[in-house]
Protein backbone atom coordinates (compact mmCIF):
# COMPACT_ATOMS: atom_id res chain seq x y z
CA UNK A 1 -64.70 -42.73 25.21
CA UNK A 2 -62.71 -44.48 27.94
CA UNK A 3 -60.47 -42.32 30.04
CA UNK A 4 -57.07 -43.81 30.65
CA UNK A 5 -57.23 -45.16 34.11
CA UNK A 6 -53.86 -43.85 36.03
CA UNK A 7 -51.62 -46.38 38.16
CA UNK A 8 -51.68 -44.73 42.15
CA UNK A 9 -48.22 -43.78 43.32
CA UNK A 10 -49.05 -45.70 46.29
CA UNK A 11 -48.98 -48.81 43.80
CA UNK A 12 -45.25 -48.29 43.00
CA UNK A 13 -42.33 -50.56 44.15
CA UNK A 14 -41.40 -48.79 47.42
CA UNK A 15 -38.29 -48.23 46.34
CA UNK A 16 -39.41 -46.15 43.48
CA UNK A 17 -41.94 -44.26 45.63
CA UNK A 18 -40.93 -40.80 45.50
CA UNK A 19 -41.27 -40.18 49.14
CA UNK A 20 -39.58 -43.14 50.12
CA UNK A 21 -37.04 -42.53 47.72
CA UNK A 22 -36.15 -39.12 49.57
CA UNK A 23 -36.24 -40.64 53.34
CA UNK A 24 -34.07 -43.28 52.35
CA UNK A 25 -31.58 -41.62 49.63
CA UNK A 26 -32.19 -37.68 50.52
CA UNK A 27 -33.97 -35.29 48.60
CA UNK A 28 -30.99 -34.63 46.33
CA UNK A 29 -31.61 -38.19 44.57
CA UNK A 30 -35.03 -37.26 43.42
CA UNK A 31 -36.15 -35.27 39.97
CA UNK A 32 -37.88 -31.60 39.81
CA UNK A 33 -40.86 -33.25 38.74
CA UNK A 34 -40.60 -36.16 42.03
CA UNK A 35 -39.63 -33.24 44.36
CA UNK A 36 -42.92 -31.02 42.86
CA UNK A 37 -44.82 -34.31 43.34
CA UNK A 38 -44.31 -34.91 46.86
CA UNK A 39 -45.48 -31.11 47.55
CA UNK A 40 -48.64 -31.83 44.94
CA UNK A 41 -49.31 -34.98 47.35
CA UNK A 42 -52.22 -35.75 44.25
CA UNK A 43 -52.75 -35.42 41.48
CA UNK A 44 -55.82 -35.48 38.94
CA UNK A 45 -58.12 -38.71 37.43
CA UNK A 46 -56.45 -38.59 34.80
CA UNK A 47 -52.43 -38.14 36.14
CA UNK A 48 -50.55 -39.09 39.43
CA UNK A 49 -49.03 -36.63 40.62
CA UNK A 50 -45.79 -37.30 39.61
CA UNK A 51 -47.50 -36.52 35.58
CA UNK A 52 -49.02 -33.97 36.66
CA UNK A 53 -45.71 -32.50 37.97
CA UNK A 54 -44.47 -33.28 34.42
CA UNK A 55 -46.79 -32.21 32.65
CA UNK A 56 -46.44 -28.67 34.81
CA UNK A 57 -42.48 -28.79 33.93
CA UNK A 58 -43.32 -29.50 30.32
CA UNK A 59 -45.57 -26.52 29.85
CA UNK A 60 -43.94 -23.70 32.28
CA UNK A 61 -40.07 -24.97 30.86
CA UNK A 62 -39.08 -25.31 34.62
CA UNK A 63 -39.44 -25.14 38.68
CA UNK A 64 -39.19 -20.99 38.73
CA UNK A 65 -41.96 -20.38 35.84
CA UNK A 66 -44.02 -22.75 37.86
CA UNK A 67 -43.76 -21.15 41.25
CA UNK A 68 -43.91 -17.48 39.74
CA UNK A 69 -47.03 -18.20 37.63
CA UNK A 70 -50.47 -17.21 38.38
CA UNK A 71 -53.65 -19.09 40.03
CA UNK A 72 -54.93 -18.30 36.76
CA UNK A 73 -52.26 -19.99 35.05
CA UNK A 74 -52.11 -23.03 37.08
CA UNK A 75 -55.81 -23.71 37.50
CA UNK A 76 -56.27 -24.49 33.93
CA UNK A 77 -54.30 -27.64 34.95
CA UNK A 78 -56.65 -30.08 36.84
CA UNK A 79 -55.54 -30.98 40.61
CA UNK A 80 -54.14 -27.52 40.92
CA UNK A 81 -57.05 -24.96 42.42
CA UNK A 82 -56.63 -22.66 45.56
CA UNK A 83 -55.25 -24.85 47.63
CA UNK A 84 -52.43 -25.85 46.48
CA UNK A 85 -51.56 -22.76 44.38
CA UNK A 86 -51.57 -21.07 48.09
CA UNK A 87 -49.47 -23.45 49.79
CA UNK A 88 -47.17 -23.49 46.70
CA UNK A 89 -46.87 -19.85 47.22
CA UNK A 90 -46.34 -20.65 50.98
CA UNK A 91 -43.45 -22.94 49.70
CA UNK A 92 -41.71 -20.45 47.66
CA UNK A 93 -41.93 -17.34 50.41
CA UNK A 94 -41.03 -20.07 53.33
CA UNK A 95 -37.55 -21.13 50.60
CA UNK A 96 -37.30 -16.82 50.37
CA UNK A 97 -37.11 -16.32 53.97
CA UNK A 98 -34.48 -19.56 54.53
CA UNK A 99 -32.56 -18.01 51.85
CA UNK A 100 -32.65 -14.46 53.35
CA UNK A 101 -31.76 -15.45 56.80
CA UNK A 102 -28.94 -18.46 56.04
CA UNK A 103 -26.94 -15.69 53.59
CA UNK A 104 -27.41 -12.94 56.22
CA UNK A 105 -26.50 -14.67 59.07
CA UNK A 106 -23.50 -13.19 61.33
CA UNK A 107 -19.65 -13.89 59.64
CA UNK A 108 -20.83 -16.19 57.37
CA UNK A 109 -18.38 -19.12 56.05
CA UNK A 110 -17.81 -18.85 52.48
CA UNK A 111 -15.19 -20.98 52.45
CA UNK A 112 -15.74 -23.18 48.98
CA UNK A 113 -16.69 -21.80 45.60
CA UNK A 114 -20.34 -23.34 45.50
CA UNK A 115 -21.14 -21.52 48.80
CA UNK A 116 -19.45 -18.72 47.34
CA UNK A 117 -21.32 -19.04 43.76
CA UNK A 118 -24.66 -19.78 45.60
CA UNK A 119 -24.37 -16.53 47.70
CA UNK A 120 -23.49 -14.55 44.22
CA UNK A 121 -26.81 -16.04 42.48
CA UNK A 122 -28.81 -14.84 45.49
CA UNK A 123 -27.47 -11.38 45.17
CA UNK A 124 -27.74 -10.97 41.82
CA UNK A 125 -31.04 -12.85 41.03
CA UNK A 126 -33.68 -10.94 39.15
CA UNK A 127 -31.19 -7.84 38.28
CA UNK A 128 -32.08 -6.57 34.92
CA UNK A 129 -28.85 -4.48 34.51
CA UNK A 130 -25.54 -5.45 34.45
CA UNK A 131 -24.37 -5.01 38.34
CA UNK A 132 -20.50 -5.21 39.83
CA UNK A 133 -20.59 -6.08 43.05
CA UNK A 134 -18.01 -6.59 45.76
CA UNK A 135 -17.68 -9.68 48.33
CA UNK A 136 -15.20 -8.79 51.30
CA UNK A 137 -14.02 -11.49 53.35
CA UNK A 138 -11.24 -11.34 56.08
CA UNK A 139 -8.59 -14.00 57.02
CA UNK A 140 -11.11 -17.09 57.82
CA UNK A 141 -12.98 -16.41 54.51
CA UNK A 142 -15.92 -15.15 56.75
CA UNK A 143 -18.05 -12.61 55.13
CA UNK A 144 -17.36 -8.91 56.25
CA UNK A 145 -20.10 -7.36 53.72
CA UNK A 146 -21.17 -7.01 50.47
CA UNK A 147 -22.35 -4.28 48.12
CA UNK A 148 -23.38 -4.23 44.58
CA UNK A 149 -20.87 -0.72 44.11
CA UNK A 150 -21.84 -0.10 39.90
CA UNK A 151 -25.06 -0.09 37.31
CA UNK A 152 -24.99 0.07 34.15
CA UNK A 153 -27.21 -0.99 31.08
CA UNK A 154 -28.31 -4.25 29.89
CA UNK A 155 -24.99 -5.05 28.29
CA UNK A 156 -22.06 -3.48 30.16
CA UNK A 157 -20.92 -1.44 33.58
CA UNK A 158 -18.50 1.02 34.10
CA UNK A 159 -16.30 0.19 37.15
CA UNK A 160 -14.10 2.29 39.05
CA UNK A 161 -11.11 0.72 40.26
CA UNK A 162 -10.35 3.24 43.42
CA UNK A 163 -13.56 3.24 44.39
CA UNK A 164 -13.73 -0.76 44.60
CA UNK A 165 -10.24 -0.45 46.25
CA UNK A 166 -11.50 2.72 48.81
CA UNK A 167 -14.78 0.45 49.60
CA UNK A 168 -12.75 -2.23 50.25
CA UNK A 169 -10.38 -0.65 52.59
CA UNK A 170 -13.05 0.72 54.26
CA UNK A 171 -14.66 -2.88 54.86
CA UNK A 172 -11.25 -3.91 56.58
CA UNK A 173 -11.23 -6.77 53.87
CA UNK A 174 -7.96 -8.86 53.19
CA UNK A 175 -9.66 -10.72 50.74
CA UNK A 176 -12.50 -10.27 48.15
CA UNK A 177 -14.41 -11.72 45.45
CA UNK A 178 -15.74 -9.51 42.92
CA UNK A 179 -18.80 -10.76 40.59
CA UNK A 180 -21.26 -9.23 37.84
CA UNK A 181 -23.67 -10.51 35.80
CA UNK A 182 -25.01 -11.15 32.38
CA UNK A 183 -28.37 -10.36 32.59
CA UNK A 184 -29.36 -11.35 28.85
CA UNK A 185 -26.45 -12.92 27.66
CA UNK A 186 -24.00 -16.12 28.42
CA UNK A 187 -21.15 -16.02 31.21
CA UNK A 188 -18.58 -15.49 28.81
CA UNK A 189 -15.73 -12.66 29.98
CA UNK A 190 -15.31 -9.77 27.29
CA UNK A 191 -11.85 -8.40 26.62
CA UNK A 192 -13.31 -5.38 28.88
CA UNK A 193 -14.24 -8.11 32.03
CA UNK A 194 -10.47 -10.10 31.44
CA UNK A 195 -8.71 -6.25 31.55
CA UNK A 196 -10.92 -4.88 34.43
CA UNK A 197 -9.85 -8.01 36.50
CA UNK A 198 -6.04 -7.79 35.82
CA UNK A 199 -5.69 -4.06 36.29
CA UNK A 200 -7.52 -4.60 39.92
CA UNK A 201 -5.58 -8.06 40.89
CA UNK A 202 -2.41 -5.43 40.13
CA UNK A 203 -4.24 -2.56 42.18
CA UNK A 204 -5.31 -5.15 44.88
CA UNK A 205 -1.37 -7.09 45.36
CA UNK A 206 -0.23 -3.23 46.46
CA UNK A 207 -2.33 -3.13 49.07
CA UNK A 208 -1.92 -6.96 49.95
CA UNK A 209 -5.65 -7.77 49.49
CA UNK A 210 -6.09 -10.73 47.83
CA UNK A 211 -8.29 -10.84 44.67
CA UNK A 212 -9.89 -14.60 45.43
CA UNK A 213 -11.94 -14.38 42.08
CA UNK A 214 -14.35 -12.73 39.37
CA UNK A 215 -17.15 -14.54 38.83
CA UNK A 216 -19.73 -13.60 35.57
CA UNK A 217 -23.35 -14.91 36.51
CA UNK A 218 -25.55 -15.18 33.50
CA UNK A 219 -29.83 -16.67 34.12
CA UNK A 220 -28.32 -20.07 32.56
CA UNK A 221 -24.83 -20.52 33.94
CA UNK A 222 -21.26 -19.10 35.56
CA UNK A 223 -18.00 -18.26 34.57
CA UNK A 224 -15.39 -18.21 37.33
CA UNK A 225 -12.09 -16.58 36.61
CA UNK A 226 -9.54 -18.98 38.55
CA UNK A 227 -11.25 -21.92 40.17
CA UNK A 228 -10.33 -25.17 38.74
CA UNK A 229 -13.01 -28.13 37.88
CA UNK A 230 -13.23 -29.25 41.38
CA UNK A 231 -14.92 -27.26 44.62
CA UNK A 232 -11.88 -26.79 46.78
CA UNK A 233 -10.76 -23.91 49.88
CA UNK A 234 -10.31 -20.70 48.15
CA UNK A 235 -6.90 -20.43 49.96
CA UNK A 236 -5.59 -23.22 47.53
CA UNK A 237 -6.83 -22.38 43.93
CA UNK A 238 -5.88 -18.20 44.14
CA UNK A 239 -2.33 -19.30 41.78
CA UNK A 240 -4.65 -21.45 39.32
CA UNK A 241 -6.00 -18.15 37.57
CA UNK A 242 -3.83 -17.76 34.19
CA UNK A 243 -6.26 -15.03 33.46
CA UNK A 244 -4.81 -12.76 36.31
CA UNK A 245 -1.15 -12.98 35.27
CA UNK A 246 -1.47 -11.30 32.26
CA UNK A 247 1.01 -8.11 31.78
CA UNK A 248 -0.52 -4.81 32.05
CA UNK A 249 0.76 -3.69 28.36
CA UNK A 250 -0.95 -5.62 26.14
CA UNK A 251 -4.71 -6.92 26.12
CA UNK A 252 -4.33 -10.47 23.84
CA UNK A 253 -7.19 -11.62 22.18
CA UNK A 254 -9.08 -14.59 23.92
CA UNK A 255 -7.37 -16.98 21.34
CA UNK A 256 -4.17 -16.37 22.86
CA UNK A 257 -5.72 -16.06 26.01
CA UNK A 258 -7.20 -19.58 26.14
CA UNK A 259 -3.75 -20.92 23.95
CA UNK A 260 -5.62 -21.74 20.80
């Protein structure tokens, strides 16, 4: 029986090359499956290495499974043996340590919510247990430190608001971001999450810190408790939260909350 003969990347229109697409357009413009490609470099007889990337995506559901499975795993695929599971291993330990050292860096800028939101995600990755942590920041939005303060089970966390507030104080913070996360479940606040974050915005305006946001990181998305659809200073979407203005007497259901 005739094997299907595969068409060589190195065949493609230039401009559809996967490489060339990424000097000339920037990584960014290219797929998980071109990106995995280009790090493949081949693939098998039967698959460039662009199908063989998608095929990989396909099976695994995604980039993580792929680069957290084992050689076992990954050699049943043909093109992938040793080799390339070690340098993909290389890859994801060489991503680890830029990761490590760009979010640890001295007085880091967190001055936009994506930098903000990708520094959460970092934190809080792999956390199996709901976690409330604490970002301080001082005047220039620079970070000052950060500590996950409370954990509690898979599906909620007890949070003490003077201890946030005497941690705080003792970080010299004028502004902070507090986050937790949804380990199993969708980045949707609870009538417990929307109360918490009141009660300390009060608790935080008598000590003129400035409560910047809450964010609620789930695996699959984020909830972020005042910034507005687009990525802006933090210094000009703090009056946008809604959420944060509600009065301390009366805990409304999220109907009313969201004005339905």
């Amino acid at each position: 029986m005739n094997q299907p003969i595969k068409q060589s990347i190195k065949a493609w229109p230039e401009q559809e090359r996967p490489q060339e697409r990424l000097l000339s357009q920037g990584a960014q413009s290219l797929s998980d499956a071109e990106l995995l490609a280009i790090f493949l470099r081949s693939g098998s007889r039967q698959h460039s290495a662009v199908e063989l990337a998608r095929i990989l995506i396909q099976h695994f559901g995604g980039l993580n499974p792929i680069f957290d499975a084992s050689l076992e795993e990954l050699s049943q695929f043909n093109g992938i043996a040793d080799t390339k599971y070690a340098q993909l291993m290389a890859v994801k330990e060489l991503g680890r340590r830029y990761l490590n050292n760009y979010f640890h860096q001295q007085r880091l800028c967190l001055d936009t919510s994506t930098l903000v939101l990708d520094y959460l995600r970092y934190e809080l990755q792999g956390e199996k247990q709901e976690v409330f942590a604490v970002l301080c920041l001082d005047a220039e939005l620079r970070k000052l430190h950060f500590k996950k303060l409370f954990f509690g089970s898979q599906h909620s966390c007890s949070v003490s608001i003077n201890q946030t507030l005497r941690y705080v104080l003792q970080q010299q913070a004028c502004q902070i971001v507090i986050a937790h996360n949804h380990p199993y479940g969708i980045a949707q606040p609870s009538h417990e999450d929307i109360y918490l974050t009141q009660q300390l915005k009060q608790a935080c305006q008598l000590l003129e810190i400035q409560l910047l946001d809450h964010f609620i990181i789930s695996p699959e998305n984020h909830f972020s408790f005042s910034i507005t659809r687009s990525d802006c200073k933090f210094s000009k979407i703090l009056c946008s939260a809604f959420l944060l203005n509600i009065s301390s007497n009366s805990r409304p259901s999220l109907c009313e909350l969201w004005g339905l």
